[in-house]
Each structure stands twice: as structure tokens, then as C-alpha cells.
C-alpha atoms as a PDB file:
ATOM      1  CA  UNK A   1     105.827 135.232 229.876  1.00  0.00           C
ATOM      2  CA  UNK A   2     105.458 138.237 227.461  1.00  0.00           C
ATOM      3  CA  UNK A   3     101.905 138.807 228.736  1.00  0.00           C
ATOM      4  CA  UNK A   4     103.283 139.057 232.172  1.00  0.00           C
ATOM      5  CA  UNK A   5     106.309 141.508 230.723  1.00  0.00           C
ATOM      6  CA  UNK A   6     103.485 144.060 229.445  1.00  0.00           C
ATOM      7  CA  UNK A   7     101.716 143.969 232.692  1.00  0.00           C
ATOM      8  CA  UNK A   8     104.898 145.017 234.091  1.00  0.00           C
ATOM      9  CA  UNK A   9     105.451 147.820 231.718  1.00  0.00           C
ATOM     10  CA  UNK A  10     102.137 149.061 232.180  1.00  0.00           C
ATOM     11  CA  UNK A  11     102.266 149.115 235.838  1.00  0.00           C
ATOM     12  CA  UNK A  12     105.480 151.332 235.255  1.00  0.00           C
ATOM     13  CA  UNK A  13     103.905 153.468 232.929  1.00  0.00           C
ATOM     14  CA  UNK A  14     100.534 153.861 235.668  1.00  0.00           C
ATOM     15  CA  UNK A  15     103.892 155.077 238.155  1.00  0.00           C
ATOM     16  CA  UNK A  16     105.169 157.522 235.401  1.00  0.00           C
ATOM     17  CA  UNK A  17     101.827 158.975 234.602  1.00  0.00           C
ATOM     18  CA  UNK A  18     100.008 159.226 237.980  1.00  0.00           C
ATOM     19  CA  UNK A  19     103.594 161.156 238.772  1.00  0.00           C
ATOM     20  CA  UNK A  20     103.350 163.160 236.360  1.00  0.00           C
ATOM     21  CA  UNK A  21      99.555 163.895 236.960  1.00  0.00           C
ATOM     22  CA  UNK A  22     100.847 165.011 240.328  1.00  0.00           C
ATOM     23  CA  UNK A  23     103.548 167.144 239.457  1.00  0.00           C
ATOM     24  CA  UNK A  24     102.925 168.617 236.430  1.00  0.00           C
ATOM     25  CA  UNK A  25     101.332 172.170 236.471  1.00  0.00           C
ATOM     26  CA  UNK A  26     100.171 172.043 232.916  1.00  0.00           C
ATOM     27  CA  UNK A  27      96.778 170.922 232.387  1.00  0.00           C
ATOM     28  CA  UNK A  28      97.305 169.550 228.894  1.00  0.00           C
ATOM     29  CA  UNK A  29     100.351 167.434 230.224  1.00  0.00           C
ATOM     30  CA  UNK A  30      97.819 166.200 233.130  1.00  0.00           C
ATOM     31  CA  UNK A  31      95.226 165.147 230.941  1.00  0.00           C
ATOM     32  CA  UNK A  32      97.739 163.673 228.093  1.00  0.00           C
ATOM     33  CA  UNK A  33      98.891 161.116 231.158  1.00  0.00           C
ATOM     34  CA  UNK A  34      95.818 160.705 232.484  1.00  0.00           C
ATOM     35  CA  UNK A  35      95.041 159.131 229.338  1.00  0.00           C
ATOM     36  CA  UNK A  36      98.128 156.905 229.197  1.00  0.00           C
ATOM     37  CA  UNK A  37      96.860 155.875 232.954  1.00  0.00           C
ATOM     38  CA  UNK A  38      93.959 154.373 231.563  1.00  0.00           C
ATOM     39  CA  UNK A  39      95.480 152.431 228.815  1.00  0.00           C
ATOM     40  CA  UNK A  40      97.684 150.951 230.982  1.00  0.00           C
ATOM     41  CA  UNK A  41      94.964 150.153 233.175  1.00  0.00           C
ATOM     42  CA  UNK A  42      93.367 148.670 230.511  1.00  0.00           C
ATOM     43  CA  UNK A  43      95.702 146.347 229.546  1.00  0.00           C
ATOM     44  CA  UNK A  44      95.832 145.166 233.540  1.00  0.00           C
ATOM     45  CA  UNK A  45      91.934 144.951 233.366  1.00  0.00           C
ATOM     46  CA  UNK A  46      92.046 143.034 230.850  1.00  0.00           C
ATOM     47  CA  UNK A  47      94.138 140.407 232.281  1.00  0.00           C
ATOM     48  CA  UNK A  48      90.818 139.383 233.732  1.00  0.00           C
ATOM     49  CA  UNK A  49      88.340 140.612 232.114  1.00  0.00           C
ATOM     50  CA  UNK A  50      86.925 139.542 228.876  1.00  0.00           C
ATOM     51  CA  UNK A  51      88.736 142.147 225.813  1.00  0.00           C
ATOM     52  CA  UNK A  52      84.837 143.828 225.328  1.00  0.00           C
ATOM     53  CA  UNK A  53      84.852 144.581 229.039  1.00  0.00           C
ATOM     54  CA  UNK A  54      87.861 146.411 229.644  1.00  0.00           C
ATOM     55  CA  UNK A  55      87.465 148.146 226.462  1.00  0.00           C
ATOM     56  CA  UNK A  56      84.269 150.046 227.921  1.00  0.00           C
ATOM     57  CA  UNK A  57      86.483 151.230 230.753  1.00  0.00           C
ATOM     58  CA  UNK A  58      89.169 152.405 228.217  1.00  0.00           C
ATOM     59  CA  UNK A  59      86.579 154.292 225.843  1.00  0.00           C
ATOM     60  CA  UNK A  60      85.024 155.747 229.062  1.00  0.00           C
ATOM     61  CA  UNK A  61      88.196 156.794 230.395  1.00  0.00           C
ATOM     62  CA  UNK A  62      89.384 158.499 227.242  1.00  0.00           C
ATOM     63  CA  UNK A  63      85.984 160.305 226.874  1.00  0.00           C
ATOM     64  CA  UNK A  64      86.299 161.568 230.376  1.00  0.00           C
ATOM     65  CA  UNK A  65      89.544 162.857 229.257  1.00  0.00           C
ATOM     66  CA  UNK A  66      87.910 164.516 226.127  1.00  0.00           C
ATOM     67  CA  UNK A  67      84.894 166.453 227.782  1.00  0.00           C
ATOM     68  CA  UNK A  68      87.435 167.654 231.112  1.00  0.00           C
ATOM     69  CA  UNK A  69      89.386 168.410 228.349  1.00  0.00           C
ATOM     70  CA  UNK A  70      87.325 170.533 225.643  1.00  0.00           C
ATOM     71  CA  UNK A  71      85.892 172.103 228.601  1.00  0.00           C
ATOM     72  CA  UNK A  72      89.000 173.519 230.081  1.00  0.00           C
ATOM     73  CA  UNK A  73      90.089 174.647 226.517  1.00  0.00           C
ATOM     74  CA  UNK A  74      87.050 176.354 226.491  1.00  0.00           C
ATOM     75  CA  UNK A  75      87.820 178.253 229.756  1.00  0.00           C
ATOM     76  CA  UNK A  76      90.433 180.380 228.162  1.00  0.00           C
ATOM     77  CA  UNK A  77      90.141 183.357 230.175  1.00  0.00           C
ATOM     78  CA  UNK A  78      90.317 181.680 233.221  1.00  0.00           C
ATOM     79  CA  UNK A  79      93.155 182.526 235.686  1.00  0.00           C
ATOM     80  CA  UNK A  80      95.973 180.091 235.381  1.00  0.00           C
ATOM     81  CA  UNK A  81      95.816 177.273 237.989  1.00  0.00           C
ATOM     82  CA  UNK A  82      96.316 178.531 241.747  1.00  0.00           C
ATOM     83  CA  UNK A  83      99.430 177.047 243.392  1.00  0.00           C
ATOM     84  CA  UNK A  84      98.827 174.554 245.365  1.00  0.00           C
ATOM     85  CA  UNK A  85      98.019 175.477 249.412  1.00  0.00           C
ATOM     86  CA  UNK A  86      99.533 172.154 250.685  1.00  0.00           C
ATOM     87  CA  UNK A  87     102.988 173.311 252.551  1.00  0.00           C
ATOM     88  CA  UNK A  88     105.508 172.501 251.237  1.00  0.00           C
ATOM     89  CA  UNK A  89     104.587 173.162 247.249  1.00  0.00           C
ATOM     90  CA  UNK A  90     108.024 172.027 245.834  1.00  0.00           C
ATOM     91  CA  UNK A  91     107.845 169.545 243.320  1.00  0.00           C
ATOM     92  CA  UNK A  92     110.124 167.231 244.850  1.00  0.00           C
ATOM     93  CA  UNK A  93     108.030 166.659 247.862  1.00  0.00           C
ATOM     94  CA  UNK A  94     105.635 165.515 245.446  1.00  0.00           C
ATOM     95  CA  UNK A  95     108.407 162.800 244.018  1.00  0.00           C
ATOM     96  CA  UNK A  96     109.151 162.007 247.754  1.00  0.00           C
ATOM     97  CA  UNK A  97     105.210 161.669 248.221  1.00  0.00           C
ATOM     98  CA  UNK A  98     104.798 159.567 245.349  1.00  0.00           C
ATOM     99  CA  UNK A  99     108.125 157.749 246.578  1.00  0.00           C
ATOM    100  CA  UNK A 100     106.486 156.849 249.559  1.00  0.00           C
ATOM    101  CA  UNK A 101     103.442 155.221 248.042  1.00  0.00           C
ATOM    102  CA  UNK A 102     105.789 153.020 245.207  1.00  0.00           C
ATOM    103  CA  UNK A 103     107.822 151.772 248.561  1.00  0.00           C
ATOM    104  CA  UNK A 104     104.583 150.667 250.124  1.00  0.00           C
ATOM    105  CA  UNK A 105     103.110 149.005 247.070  1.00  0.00           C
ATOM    106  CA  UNK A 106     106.416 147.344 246.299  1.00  0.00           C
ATOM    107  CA  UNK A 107     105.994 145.885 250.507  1.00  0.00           C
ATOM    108  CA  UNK A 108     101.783 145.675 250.303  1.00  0.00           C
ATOM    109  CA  UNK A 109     101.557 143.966 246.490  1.00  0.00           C
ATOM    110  CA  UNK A 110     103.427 140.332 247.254  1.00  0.00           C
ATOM    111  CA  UNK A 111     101.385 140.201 250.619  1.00  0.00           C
ATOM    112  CA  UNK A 112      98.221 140.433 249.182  1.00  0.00           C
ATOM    113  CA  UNK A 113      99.419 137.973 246.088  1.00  0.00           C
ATOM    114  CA  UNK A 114      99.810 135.863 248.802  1.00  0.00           C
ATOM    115  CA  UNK A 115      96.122 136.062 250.318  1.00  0.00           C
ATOM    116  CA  UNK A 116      94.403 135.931 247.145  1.00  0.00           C
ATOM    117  CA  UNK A 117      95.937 134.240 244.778  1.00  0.00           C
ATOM    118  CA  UNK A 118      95.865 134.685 240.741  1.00  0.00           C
ATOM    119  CA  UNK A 119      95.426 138.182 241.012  1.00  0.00           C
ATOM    120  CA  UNK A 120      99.087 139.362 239.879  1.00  0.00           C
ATOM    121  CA  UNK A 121     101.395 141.196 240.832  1.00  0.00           C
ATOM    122  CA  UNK A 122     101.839 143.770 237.885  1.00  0.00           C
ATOM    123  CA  UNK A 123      97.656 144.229 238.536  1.00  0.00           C
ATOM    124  CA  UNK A 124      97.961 144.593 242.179  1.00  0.00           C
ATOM    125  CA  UNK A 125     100.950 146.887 242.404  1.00  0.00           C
ATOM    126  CA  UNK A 126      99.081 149.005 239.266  1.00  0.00           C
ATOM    127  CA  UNK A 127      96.055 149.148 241.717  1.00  0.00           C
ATOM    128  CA  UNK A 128      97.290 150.219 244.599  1.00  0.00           C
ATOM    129  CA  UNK A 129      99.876 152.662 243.089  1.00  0.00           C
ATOM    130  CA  UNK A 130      96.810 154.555 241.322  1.00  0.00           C
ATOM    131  CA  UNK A 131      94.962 154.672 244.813  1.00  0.00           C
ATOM    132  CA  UNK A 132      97.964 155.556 246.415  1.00  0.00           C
ATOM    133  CA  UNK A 133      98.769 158.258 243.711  1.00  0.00           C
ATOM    134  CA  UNK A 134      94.554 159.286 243.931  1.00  0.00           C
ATOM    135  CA  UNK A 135      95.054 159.630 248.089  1.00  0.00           C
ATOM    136  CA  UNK A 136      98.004 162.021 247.656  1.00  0.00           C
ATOM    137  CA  UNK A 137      96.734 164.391 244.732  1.00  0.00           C
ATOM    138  CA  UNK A 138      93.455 164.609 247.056  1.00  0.00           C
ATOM    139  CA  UNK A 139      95.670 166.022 249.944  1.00  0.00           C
ATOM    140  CA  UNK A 140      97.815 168.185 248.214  1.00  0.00           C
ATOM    141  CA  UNK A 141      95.238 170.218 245.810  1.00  0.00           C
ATOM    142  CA  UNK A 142      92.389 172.220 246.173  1.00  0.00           C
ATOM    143  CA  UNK A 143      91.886 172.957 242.098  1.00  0.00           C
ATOM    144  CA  UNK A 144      88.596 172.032 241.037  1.00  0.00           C
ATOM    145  CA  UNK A 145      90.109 169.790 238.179  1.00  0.00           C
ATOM    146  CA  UNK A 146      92.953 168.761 239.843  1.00  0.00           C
ATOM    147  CA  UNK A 147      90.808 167.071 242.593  1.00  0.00           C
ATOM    148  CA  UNK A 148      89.011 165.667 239.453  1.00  0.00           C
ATOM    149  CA  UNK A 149      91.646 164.040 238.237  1.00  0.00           C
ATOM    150  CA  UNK A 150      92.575 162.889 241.841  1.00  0.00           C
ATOM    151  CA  UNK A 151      89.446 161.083 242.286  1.00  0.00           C
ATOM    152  CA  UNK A 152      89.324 159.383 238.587  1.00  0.00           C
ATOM    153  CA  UNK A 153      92.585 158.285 239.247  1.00  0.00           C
ATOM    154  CA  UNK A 154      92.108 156.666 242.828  1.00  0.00           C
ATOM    155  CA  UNK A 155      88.512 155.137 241.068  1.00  0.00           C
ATOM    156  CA  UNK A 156      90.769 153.852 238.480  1.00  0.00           C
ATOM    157  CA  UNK A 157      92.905 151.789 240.864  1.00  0.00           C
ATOM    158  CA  UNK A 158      89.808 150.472 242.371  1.00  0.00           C
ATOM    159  CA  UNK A 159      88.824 149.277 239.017  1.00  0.00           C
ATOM    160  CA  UNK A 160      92.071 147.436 238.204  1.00  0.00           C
ATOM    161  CA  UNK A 161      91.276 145.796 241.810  1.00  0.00           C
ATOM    162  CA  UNK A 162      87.782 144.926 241.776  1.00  0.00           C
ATOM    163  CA  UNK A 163      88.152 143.814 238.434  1.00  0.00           C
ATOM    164  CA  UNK A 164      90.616 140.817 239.481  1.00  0.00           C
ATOM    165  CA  UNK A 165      88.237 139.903 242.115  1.00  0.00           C
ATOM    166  CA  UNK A 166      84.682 140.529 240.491  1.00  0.00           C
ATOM    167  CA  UNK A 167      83.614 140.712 236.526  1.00  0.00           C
ATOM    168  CA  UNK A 168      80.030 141.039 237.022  1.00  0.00           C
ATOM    169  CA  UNK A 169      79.274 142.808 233.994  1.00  0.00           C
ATOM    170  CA  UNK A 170      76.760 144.959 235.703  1.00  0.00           C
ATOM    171  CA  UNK A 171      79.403 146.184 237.903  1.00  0.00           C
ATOM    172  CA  UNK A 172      82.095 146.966 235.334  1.00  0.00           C
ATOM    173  CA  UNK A 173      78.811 149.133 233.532  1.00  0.00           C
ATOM    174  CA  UNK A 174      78.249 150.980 236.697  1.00  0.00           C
ATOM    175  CA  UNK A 175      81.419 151.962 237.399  1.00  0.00           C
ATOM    176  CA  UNK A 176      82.365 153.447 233.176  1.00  0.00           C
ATOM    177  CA  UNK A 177      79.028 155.352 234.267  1.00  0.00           C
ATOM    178  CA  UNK A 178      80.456 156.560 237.283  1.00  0.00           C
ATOM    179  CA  UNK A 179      83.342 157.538 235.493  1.00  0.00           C
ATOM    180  CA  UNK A 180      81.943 159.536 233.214  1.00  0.00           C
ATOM    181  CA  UNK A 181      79.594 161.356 235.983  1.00  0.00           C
ATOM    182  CA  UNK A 182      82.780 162.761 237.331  1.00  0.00           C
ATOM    183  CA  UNK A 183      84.257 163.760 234.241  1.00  0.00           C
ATOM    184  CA  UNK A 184      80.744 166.081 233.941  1.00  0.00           C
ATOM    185  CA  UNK A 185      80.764 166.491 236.975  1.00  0.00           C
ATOM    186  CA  UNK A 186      84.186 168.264 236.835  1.00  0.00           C
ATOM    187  CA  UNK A 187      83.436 169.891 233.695  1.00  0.00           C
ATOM    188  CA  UNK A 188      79.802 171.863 235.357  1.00  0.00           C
ATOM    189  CA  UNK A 189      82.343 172.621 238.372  1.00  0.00           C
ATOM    190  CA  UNK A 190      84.992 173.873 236.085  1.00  0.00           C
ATOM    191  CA  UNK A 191      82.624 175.927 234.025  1.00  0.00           C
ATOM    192  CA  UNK A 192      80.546 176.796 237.743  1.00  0.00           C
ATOM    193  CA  UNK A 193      83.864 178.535 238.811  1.00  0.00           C
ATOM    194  CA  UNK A 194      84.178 180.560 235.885  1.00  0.00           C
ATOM    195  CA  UNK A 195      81.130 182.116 236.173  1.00  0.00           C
ATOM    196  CA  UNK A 196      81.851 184.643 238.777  1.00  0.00           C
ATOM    197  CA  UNK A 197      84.888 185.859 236.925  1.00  0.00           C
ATOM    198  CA  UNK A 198      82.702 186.686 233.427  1.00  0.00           C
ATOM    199  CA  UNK A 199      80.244 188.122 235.178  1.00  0.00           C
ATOM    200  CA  UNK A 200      82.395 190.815 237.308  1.00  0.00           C
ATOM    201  CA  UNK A 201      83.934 191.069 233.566  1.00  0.00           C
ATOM    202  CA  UNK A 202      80.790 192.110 231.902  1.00  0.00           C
ATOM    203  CA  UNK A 203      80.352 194.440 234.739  1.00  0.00           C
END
């Protein structure tokens, strides 16, 4: 019963920090609950997958969130994040957006309890609120580590998925790698788009 408890709370702290992911427009604060996200997706992992197992993903996660991190420290100069194009910017369409995708979750999770069996609620509804919360950030930002954290986010709700399903230890390797490729591959983007600016500095 308590194990089932903490899958709960973690699922509501996935809600609380993919939300604040979304709507937050300091990087710091993004990348402080993006590493909350994944250990609370940890502990949802691990509710099927061997303690060893979901630890990679949590140590992959959390160095993702280290090199994004030291590399957009290093970017000091660089402008200050550009607003958002997605009309309308406020923040509480955001919180309506991300209102949306609980409401669905809350109608999609018992459904698919129902189809496959043993996979849990909390660990369904944590899946599909970090895809949901992945979709959204995707349409509403065009910042370079924004979009990053968009698509480690949506990859993270895959994870909690596939991981109920599948624990082919190949698999679970594959996809900490693929993690961290985005995280450098964010970082070279990050450090790509600052390029431009030094150079037109230096001239």
C-alpha cells in the first residue's frame, strides 16, 4: 500500500515539474525540475524494473541535466531567452495547456489499466502526463534548449511506458544512451547558436 502511495506522489510531482518546465522562464528553475522529473520517474521505473536498471536511467538523466546545464552557465553572454512565438504567450495558457493534458490522462490512464493489466496506474498516468507535457513544450517553443528539454521530457514518459511493458536490458541501455545524445546534442546546439553572436562581438 505505501509503495503504491509513493507512486502516487511521484506521479504528482512528474505534474508539478513538467509544469513548471513549461512555464518557468528561468533556465536554472527548468533544469532544477527537470531533475526532480527524473527521480520521480525513477521511482515509477522502478516499479518494474530491477533497482540497477532504473538507476542507469536516473544517473543518465541527472548527467543530462549537468552537461545542458554547465553548458548554458557557460553561455553567459548570451541574450536572455526569446519569448516564446506561440500566440498566446501568457503563462496561464500554459496551466490551461497543461490542464488539458492532466484531464486526458486522468480519462486515458484507467482505460489502458484496463487493456494491459499490472502496469499501474500511478506509472501510466506518470507516462502519459510527461508525453503529454513533452507534446505541448514542443508546440509552444522555438528555444534551442527549451525544445531540448521538450524532447527529454516526452522520451522520459516513453521510458516510464516501455519500461512496464519491456525490461530488455539492451533496451533500457539504448535508450540512457539516447538520452544522453540529446543532452550533447543540445549542448553543441546551444554553444552552435552562440557562435554568431561572439564572432560579430570580436568584430
Amino acid at each position: 500500500m505505501s509503495v503504491e502511495i509513493i507512486s502516487w506522489v511521484a506521479a504528482g510531482l512528474i505534474l508539478i515539474a513538467a509544469t513548471t518546465i513549461l512555464i518557468s522562464a528561468d533556465w536554472r528553475i527548468s533544469l532544477a525540475a527537470l531533475a526532480i522529473q527524473y527521480l520521480a520517474a525513477f521511482w515509477l521505473v522502478t516499479r518494474h524494473l530491477p533497482l540497477a536498471m532504473g538507476t542507469v536511467k536516473l544517473i543518465a538523466g541527472w548527467m543530462v541535466v549537468a552537461i545542458l546545464g554547465m553548458t548554458r552557465l557557460g553561455l553567459s553572454e548570451l541574450d536572455k531567452e526569446e519569448m516564446d512565438t506561440f500566440f498566446p504567450r501568457g503563462i496561464w495558457f500554459r496551466i490551461v495547456l497543461m490542464g488539458v493534458v492532466t484531464l486526458v490522462t486522468a480519462g486515458a490512464a484507467p482505460q489502458i489499466e484496463e487493456s494491459i493489466p499490472g502496469m499501474g496506474i500511478p506509472v501510466i498516468a506518470g507516462g502519459i502526463l510527461l508525453i503529454g507535457a513533452g507534446v505541448v513544450h514542443l508546440g509552444v517553443t522555438s528555444s534551442i534548449l527549451r525544445v531540448t528539454l521538450g524532447l527529454l521530457t516526452l522520451l522520459a514518459g516513453f521510458e516510464i511506458l516501455y519500461a512496464a511493458i519491456e525490461s530488455a536490458i539492451l533496451v533500457t541501455g539504448l535508450l540512457a544512451v539516447v538520452n544522453l545524445g540529446l543532452g550533447i546534442l543540445g549542448a553543441y546546439l546551444l554553444v552552435a547558436g552562440s557562435s554568431p553572436l561572439e564572432t560579430e562581438e570580436e568584430l
